[in-house]
C-alpha atoms as a PDB file:
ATOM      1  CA  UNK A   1      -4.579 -18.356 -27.732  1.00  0.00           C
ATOM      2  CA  UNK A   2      -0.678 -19.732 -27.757  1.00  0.00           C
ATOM      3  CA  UNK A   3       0.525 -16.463 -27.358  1.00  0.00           C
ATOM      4  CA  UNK A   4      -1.568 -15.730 -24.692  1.00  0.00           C
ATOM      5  CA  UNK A   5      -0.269 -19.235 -22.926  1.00  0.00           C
ATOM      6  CA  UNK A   6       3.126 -18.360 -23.858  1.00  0.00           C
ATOM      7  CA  UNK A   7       2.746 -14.979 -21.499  1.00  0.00           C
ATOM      8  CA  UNK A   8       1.874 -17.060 -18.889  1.00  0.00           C
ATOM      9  CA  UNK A   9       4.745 -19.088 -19.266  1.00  0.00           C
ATOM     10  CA  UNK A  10       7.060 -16.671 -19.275  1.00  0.00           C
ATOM     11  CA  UNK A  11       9.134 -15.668 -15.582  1.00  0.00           C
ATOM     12  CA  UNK A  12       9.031 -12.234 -16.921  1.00  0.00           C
ATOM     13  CA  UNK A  13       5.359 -12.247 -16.233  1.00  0.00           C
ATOM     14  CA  UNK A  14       5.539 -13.539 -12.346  1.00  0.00           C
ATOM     15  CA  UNK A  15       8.851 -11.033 -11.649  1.00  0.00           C
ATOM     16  CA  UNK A  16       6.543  -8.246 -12.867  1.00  0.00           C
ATOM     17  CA  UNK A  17       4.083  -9.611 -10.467  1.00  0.00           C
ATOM     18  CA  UNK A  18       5.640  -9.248  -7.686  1.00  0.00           C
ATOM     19  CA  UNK A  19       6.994  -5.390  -8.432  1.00  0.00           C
ATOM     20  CA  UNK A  20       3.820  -4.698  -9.107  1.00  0.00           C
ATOM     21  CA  UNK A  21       2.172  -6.083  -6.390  1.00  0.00           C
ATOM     22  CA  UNK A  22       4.565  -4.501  -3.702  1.00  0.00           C
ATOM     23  CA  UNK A  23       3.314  -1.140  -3.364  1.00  0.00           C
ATOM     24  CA  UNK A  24      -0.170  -2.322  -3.183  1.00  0.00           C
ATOM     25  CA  UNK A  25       1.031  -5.237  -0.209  1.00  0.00           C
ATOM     26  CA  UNK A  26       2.225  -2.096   1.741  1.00  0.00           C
ATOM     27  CA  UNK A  27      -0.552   0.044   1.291  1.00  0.00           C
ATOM     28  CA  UNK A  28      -3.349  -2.812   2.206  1.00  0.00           C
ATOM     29  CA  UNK A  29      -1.264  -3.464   4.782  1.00  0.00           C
ATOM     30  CA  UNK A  30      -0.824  -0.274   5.916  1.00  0.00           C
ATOM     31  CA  UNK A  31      -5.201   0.146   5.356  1.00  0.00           C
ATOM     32  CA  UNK A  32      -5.877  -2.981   6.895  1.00  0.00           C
ATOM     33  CA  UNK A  33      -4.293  -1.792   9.915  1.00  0.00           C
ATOM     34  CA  UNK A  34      -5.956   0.822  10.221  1.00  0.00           C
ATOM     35  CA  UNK A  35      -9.589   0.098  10.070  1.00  0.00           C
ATOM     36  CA  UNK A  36      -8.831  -3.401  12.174  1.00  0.00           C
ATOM     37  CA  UNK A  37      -8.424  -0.618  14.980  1.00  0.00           C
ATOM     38  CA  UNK A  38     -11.607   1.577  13.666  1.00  0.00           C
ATOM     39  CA  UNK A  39     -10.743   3.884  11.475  1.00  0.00           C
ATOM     40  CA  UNK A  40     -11.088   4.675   7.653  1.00  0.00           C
ATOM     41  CA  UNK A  41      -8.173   6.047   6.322  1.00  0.00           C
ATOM     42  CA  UNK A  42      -8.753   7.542   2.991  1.00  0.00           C
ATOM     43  CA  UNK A  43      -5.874   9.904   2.907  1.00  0.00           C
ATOM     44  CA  UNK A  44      -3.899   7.055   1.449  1.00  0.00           C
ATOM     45  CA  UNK A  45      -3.403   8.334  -2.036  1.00  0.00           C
ATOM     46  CA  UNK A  46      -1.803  11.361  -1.011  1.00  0.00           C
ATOM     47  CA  UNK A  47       0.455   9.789   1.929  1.00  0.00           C
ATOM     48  CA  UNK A  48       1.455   7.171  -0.818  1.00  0.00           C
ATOM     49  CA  UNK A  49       2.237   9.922  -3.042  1.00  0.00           C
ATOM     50  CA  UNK A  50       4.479  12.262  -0.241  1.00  0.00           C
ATOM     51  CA  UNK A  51       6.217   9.169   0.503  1.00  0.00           C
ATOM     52  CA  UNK A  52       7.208   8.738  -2.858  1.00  0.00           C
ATOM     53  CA  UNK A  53       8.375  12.215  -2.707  1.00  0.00           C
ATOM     54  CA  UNK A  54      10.242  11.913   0.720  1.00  0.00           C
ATOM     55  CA  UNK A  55      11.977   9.225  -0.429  1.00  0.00           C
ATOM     56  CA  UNK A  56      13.012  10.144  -3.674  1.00  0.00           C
ATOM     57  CA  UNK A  57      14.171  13.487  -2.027  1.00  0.00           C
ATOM     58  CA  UNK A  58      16.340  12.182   0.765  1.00  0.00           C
ATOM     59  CA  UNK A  59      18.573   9.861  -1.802  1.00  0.00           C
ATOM     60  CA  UNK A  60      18.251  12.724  -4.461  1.00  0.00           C
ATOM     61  CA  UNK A  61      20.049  14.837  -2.038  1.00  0.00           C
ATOM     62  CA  UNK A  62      22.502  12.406  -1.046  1.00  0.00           C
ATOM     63  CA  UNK A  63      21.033  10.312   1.587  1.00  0.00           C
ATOM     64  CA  UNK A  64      21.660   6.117   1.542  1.00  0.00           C
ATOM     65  CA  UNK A  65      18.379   4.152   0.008  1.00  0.00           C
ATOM     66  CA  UNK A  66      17.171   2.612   3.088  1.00  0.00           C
ATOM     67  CA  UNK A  67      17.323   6.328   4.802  1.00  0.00           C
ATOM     68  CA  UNK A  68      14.943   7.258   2.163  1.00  0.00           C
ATOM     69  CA  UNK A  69      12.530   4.528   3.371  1.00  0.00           C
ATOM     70  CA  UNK A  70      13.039   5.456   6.739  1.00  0.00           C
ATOM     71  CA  UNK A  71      12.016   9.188   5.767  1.00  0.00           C
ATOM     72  CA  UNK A  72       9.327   8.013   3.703  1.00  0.00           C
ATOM     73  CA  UNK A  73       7.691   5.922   6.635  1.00  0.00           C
ATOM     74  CA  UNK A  74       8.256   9.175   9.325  1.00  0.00           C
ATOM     75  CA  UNK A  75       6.295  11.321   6.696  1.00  0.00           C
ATOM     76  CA  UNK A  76       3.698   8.829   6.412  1.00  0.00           C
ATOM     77  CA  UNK A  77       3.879   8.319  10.045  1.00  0.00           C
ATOM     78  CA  UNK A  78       3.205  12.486  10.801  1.00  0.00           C
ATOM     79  CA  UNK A  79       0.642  12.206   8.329  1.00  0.00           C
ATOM     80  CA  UNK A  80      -0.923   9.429  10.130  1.00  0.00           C
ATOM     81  CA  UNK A  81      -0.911  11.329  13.242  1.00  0.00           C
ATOM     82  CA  UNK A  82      -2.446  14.400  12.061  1.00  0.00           C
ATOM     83  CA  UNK A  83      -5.229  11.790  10.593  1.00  0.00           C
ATOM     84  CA  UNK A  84      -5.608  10.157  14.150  1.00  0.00           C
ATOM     85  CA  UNK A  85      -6.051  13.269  15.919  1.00  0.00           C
ATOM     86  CA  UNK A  86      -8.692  14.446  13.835  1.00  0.00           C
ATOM     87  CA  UNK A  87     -10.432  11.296  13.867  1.00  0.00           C
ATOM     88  CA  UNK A  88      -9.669   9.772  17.265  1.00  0.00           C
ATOM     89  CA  UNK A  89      -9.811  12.018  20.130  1.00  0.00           C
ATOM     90  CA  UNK A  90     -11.706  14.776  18.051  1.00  0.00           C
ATOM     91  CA  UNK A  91     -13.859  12.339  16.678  1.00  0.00           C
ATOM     92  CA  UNK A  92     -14.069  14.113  13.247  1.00  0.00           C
ATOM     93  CA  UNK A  93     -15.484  12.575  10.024  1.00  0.00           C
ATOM     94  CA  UNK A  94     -13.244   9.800   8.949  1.00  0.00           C
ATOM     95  CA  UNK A  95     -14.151  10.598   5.533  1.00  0.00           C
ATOM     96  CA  UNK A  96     -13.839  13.982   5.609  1.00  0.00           C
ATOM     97  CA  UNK A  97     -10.700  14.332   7.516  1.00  0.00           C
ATOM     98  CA  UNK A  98      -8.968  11.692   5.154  1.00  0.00           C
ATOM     99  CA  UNK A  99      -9.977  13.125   1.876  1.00  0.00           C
ATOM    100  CA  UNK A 100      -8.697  16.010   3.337  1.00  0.00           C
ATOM    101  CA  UNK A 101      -5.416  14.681   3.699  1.00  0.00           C
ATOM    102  CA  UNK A 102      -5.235  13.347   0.214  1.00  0.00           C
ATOM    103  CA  UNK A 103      -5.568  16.313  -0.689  1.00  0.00           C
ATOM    104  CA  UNK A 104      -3.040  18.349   1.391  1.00  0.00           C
ATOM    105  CA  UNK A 105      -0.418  15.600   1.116  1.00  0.00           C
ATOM    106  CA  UNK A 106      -0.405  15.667  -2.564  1.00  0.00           C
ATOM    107  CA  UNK A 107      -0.559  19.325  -3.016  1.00  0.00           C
ATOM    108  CA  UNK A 108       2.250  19.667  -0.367  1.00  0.00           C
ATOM    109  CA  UNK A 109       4.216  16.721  -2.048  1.00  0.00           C
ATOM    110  CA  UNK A 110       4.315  18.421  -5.805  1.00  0.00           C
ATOM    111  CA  UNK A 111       4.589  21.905  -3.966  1.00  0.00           C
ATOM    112  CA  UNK A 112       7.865  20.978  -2.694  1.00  0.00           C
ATOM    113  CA  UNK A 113       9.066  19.480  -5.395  1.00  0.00           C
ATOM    114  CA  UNK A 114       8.486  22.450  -7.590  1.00  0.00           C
ATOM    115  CA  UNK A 115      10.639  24.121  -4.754  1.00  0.00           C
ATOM    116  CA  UNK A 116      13.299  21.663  -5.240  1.00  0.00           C
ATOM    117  CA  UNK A 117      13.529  20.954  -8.819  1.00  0.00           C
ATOM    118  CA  UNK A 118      12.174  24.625 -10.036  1.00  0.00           C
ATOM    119  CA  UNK A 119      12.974  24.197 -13.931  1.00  0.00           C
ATOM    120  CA  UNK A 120      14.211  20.752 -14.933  1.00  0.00           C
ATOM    121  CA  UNK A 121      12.010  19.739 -17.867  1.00  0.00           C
ATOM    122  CA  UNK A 122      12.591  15.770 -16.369  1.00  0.00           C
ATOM    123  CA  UNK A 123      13.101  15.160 -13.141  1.00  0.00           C
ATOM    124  CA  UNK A 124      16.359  13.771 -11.909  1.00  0.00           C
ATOM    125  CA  UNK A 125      17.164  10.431 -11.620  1.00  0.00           C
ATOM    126  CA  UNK A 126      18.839   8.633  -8.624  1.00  0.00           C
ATOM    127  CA  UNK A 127      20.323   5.116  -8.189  1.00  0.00           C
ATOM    128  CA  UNK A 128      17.257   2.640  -7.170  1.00  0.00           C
ATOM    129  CA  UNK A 129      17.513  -0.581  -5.310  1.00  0.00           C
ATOM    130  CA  UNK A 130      19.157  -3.263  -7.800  1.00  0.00           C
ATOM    131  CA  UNK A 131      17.925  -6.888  -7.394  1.00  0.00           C
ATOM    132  CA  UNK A 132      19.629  -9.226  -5.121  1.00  0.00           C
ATOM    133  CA  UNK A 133      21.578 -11.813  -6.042  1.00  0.00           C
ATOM    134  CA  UNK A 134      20.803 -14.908  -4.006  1.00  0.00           C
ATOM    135  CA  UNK A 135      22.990 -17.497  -4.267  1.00  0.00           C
ATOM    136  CA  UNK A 136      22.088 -20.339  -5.770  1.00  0.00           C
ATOM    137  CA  UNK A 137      17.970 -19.488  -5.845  1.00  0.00           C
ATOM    138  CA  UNK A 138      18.611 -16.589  -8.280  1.00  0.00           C
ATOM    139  CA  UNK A 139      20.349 -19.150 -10.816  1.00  0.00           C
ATOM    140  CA  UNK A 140      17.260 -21.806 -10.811  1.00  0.00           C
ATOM    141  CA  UNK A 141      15.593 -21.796 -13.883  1.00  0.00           C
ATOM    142  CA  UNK A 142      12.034 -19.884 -13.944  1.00  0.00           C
ATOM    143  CA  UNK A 143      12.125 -19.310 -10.458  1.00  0.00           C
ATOM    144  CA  UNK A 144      15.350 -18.136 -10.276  1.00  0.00           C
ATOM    145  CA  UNK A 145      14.068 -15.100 -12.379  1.00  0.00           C
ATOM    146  CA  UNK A 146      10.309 -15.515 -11.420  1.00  0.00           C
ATOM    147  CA  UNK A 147      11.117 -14.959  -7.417  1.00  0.00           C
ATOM    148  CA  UNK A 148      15.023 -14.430  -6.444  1.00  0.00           C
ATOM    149  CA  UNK A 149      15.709 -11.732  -8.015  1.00  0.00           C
ATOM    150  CA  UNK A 150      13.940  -9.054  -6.757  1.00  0.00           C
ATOM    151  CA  UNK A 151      14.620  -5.545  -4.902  1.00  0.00           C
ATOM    152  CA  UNK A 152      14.903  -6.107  -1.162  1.00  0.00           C
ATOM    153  CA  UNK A 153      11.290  -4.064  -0.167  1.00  0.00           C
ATOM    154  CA  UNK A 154       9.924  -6.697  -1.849  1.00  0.00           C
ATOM    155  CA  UNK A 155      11.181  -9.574   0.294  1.00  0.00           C
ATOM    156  CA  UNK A 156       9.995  -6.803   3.189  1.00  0.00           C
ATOM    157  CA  UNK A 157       6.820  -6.325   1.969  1.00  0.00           C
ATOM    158  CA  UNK A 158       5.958 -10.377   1.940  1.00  0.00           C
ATOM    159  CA  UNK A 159       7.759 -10.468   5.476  1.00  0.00           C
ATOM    160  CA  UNK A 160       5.883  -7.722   6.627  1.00  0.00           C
ATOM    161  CA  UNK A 161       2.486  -9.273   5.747  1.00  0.00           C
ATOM    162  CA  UNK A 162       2.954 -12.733   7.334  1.00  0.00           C
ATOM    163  CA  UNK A 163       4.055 -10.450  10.492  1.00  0.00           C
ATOM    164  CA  UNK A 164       0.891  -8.786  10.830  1.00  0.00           C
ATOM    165  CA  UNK A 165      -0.664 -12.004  10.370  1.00  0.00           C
ATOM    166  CA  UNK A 166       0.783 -13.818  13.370  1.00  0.00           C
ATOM    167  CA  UNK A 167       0.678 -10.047  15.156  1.00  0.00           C
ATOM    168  CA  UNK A 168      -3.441  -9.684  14.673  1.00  0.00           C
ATOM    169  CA  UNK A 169      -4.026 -13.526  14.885  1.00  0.00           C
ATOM    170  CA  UNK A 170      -1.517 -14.586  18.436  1.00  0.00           C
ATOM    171  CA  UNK A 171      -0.090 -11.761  20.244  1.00  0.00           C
ATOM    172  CA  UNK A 172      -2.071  -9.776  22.784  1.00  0.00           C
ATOM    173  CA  UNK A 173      -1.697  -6.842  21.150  1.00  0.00           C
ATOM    174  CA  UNK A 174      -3.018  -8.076  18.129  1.00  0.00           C
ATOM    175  CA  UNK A 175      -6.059  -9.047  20.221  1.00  0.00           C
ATOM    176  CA  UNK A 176      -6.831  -5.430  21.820  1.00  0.00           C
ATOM    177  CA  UNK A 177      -6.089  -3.993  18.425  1.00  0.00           C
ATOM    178  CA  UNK A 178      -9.206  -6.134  17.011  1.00  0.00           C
ATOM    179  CA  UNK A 179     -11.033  -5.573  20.283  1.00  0.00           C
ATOM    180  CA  UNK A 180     -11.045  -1.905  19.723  1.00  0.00           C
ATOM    181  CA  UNK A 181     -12.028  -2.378  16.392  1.00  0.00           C
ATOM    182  CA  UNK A 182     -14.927  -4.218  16.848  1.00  0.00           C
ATOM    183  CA  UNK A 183     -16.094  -2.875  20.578  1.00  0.00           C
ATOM    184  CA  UNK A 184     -14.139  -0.111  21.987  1.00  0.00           C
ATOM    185  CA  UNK A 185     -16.260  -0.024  25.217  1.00  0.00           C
ATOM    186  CA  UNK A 186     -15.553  -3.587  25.863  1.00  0.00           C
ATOM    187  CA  UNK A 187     -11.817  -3.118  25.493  1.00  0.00           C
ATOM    188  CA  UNK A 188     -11.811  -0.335  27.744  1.00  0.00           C
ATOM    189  CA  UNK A 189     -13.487  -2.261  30.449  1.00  0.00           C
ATOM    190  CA  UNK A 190     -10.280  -4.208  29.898  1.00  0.00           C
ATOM    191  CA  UNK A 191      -8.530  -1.751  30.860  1.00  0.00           C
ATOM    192  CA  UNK A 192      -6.925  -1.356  27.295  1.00  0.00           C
ATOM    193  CA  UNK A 193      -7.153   3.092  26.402  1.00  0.00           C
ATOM    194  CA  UNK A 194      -8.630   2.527  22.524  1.00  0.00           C
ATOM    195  CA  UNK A 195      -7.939   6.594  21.623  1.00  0.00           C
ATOM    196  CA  UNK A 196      -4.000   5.199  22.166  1.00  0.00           C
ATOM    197  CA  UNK A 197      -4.324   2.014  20.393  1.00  0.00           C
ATOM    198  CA  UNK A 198      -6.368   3.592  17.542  1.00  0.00           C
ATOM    199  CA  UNK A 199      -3.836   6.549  17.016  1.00  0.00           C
ATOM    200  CA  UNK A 200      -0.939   4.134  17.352  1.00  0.00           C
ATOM    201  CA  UNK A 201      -2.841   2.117  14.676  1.00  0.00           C
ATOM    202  CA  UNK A 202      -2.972   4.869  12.309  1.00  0.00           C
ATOM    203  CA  UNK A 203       0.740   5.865  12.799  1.00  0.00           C
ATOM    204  CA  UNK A 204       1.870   2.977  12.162  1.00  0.00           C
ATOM    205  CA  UNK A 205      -0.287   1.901   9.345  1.00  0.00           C
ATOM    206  CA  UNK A 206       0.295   5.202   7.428  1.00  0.00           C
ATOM    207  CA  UNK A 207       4.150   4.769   8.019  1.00  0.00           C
ATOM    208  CA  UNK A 208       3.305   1.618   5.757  1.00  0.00           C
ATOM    209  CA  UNK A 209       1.288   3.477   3.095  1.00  0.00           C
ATOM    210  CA  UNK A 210       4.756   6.424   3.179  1.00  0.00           C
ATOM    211  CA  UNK A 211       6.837   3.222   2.238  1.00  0.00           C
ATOM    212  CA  UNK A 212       4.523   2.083  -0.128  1.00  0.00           C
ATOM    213  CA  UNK A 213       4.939   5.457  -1.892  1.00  0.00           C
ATOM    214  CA  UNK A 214       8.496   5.130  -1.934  1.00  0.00           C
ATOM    215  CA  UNK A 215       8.758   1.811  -3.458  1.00  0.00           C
ATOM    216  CA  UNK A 216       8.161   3.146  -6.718  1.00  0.00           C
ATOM    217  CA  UNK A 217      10.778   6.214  -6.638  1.00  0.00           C
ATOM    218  CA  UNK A 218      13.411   3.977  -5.260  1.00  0.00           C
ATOM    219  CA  UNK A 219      12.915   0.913  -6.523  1.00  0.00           C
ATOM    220  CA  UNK A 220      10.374   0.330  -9.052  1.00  0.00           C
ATOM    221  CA  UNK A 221      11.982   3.794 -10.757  1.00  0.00           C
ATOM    222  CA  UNK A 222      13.948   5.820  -9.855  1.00  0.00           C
ATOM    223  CA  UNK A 223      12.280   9.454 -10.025  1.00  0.00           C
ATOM    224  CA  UNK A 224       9.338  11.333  -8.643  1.00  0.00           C
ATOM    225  CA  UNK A 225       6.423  12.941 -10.333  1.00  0.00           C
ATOM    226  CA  UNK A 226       3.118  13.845  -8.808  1.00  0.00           C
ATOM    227  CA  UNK A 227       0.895  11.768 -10.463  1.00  0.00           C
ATOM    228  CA  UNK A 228       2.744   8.296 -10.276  1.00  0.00           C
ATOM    229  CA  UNK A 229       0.574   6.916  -7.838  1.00  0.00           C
ATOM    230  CA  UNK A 230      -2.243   6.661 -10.305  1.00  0.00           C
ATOM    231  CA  UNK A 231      -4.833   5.687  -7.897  1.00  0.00           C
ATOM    232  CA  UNK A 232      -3.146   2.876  -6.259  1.00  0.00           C
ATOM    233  CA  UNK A 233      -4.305   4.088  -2.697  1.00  0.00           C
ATOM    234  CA  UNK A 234      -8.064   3.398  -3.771  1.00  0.00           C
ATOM    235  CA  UNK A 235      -7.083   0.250  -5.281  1.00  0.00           C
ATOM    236  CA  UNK A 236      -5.750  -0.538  -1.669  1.00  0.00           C
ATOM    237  CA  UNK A 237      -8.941   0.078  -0.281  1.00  0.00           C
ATOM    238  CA  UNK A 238     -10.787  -1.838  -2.108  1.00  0.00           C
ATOM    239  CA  UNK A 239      -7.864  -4.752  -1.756  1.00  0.00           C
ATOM    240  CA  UNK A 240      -8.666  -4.595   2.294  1.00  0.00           C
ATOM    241  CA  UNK A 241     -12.457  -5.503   1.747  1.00  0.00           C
ATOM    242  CA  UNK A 242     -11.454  -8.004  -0.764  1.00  0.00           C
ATOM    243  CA  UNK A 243      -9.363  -9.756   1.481  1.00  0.00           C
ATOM    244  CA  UNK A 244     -11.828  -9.698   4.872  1.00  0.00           C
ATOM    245  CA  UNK A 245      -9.468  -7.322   6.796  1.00  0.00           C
ATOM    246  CA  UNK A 246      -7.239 -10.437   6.551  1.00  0.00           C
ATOM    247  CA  UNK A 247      -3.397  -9.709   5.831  1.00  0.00           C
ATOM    248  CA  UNK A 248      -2.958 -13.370   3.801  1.00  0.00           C
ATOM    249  CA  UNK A 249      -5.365 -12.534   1.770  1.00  0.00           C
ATOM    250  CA  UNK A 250      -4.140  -9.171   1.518  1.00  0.00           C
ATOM    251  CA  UNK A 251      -1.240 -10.402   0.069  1.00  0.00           C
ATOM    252  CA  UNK A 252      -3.136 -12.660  -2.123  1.00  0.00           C
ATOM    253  CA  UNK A 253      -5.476  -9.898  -3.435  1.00  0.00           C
ATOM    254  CA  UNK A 254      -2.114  -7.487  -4.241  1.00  0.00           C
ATOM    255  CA  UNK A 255      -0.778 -10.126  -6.117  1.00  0.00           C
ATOM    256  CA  UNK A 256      -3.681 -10.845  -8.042  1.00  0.00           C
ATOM    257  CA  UNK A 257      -4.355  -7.284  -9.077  1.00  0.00           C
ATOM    258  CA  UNK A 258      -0.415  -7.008 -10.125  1.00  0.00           C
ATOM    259  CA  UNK A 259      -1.151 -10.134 -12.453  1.00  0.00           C
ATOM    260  CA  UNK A 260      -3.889  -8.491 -14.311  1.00  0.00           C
ATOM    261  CA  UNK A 261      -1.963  -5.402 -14.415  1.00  0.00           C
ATOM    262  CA  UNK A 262       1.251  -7.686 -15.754  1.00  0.00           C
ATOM    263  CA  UNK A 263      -0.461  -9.740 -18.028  1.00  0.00           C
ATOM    264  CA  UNK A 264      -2.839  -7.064 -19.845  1.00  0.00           C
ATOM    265  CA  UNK A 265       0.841  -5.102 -20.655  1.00  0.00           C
ATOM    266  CA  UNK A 266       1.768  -8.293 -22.203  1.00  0.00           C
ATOM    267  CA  UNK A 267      -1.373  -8.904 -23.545  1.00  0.00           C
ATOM    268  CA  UNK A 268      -1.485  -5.520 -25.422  1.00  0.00           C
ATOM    269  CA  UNK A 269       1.587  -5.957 -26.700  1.00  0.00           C
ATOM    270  CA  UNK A 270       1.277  -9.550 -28.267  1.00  0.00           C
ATOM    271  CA  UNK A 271      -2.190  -8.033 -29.921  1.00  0.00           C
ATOM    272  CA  UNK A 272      -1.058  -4.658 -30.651  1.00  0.00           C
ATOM    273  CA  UNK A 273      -3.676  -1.949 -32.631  1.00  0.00           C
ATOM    274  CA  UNK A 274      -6.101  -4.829 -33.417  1.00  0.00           C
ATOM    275  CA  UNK A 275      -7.703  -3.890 -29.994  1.00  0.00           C
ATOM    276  CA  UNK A 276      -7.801   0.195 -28.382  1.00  0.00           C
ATOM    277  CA  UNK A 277      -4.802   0.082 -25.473  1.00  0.00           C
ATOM    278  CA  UNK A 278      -7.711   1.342 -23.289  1.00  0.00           C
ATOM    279  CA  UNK A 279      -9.720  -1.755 -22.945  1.00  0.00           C
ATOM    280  CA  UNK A 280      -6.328  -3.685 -22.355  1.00  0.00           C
ATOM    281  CA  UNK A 281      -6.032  -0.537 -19.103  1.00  0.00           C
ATOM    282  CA  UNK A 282      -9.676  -1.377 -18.064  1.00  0.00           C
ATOM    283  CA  UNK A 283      -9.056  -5.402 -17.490  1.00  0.00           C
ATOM    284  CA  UNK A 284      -7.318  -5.028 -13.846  1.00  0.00           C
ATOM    285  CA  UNK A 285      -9.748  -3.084 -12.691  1.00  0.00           C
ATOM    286  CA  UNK A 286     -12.352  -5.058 -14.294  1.00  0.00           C
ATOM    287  CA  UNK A 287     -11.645  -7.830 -13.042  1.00  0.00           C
ATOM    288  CA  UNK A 288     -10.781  -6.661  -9.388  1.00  0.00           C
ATOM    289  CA  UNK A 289     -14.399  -5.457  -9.042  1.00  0.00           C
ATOM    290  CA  UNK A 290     -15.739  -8.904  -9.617  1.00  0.00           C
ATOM    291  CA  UNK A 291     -13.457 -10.242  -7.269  1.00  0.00           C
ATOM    292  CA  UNK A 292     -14.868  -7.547  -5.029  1.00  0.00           C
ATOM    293  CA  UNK A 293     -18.351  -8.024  -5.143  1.00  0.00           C
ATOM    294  CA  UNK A 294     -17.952 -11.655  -5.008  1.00  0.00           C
ATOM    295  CA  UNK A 295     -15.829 -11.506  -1.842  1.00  0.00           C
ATOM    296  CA  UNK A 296     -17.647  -8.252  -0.083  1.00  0.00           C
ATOM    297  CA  UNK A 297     -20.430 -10.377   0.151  1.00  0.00           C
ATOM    298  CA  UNK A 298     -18.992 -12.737   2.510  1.00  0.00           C
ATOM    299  CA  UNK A 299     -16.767 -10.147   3.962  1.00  0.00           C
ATOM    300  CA  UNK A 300     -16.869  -9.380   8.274  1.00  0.00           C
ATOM    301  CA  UNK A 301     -16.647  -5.901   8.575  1.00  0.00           C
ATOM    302  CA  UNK A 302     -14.697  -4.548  12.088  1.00  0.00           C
ATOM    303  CA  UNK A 303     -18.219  -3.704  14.035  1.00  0.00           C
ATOM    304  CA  UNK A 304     -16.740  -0.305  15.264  1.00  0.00           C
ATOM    305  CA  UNK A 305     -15.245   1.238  11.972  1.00  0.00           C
ATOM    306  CA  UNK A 306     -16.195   4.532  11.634  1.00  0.00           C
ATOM    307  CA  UNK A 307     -17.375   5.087  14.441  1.00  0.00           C
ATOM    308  CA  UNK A 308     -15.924   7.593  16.592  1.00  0.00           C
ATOM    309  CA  UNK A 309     -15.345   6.974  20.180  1.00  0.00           C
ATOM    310  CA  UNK A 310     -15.689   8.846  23.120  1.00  0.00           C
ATOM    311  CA  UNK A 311     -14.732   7.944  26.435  1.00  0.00           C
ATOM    312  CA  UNK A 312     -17.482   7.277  28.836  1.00  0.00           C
ATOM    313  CA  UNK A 313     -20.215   7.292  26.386  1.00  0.00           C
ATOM    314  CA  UNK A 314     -22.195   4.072  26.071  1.00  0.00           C
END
């Protein structure tokens, strides 16, 4: 039981937190948007994971670390696009089409990687994002290590979700956004076009999920292999219902998965072979599924996601 205290105690813990939990803030993020405006995007995983590779890519050869963010979040936003325009104005299945995606993105993503890095055993490193220094915060003791010293997409991340806060909650466009997601008709009566606003919502919402990807091959490591999104895109999915299509508690439900992700590491390690590794792996996800099912049941679902639109139809 003390050692178990003594992990939460420790800064360690809550800096792990918050890398943890910043892939995950972009993706919800990036989900959120998306189905605010009507549409399921399950191509997540594999626009994570070819952001990841983007990114990685465009410092590997040579490019500055914030250019490989920028290429990571056009990849995601192409990806987006083709997403939209199956689902949008060709009012395709949502699921279909983004599975689909997944699936494409991650085979593309690994293909060209194989066509850049042919027959390294490893795959080569680059030079991540260090953590900041902030003067004065980064010296305070806990929360000096706890919060101030992390890479800058963190601090983006966090910024990023109280923007889309204030954006969904008091701008206009935040209001049309939810208007198409919960009664495209109505909107357009507005005189608001919801095929524009729901493929502008995808764009931009994938361009998230592309950053989200590269977070961990520029920051969190600093390599690329196919399989290191390990189902985070899913997790995101399931992070948007938890949090009510709400981007606090978005940010709230990221965190909290990262601390039962940080803490069962810990955990594991304090109690070593006493107990198999695997049940120490099951815990966040566990324990996000009750958090789930005790949220989903109060959750507001947009009243027009998934369902396609066409203009003029009633």
């Amino acid at each position: 039981m003390s050692a178990s205290l003594d992990i939460l105690a420790s800064a360690s813990l809550w800096a792990a937190v918050l890398r943890i939990a910043t892939p995950l803030i972009f993706g919800t993020l990036g989900a959120l948007l998306c189905e605010r405006a009507g549409v399921l995007n399950l191509g997540i995983e594999g626009i994570m994971t070819a952001g990841a590779m983007v990114g990685w890519l465009t410092v590997h050869l040579g490019g500055d670390l914030w250019l490989g963010i920028a290429a990571a979040a056009a990849t995601g936003a192409l990806l987006g696009l083709l997403h939209g325009v199956l689902t949008v104005p060709l009012a395709l299945s949502q699921h279909v089409a983004g599975l689909g995606i997944t699936l494409f993105a991650s085979s593309l993503s690994y293909f060209v990687f194989r066509l850049t890095v042919p027959t390294a055993a490893s795959p080569p490193t680059i030079e991540p994002f260090r953590p900041l220094d902030i003067p004065v915060l980064s010296d305070l003791p806990f929360l000096g290590e706890a919060l101030f010293r992390q890479t800058a997409p963190t601090y983006l991340a966090i910024a990023l979700a109280l923007l889309l806060a204030y954006v969904l909650v008091r701008t206009p466009l935040g209001l049309a956004l939810r208007m198409v997601g919960e009664n495209p008709h109505a909107a357009e009566a507005q005189g608001i076009d919801p095929i524009a606003m729901r493929l502008g919502a995808v764009v931009a919402g994938s361009a998230l999920m592309g950053v989200g990807g590269a977070f961990l091959t520029l920051s969190a490591f600093n390599s690329f292999f196919p399989t290191m999104i390990q189902g985070r895109g899913w997790v995101c999915i399931a992070l948007v219902v938890f949090a009510s299509w709400r981007p606090g508690r978005a940010l709230l439900g990221a965190l909290l998965f990262a601390f039962f992700d940080a803490y069962q590491l810990r955990l594991a390690h304090v109690v070593g072979k006493a107990v198999p590794y695997q049940l120490f792996l099951m815990i966040p996800y566990l324990l996000s599924i009750v958090a789930l099912l005790v949220m989903a049941r109060r959750a507001r679902v947009p009243q027009a996601l998934m369902q396609p639109y066409r203009r003029g139809e009633r």
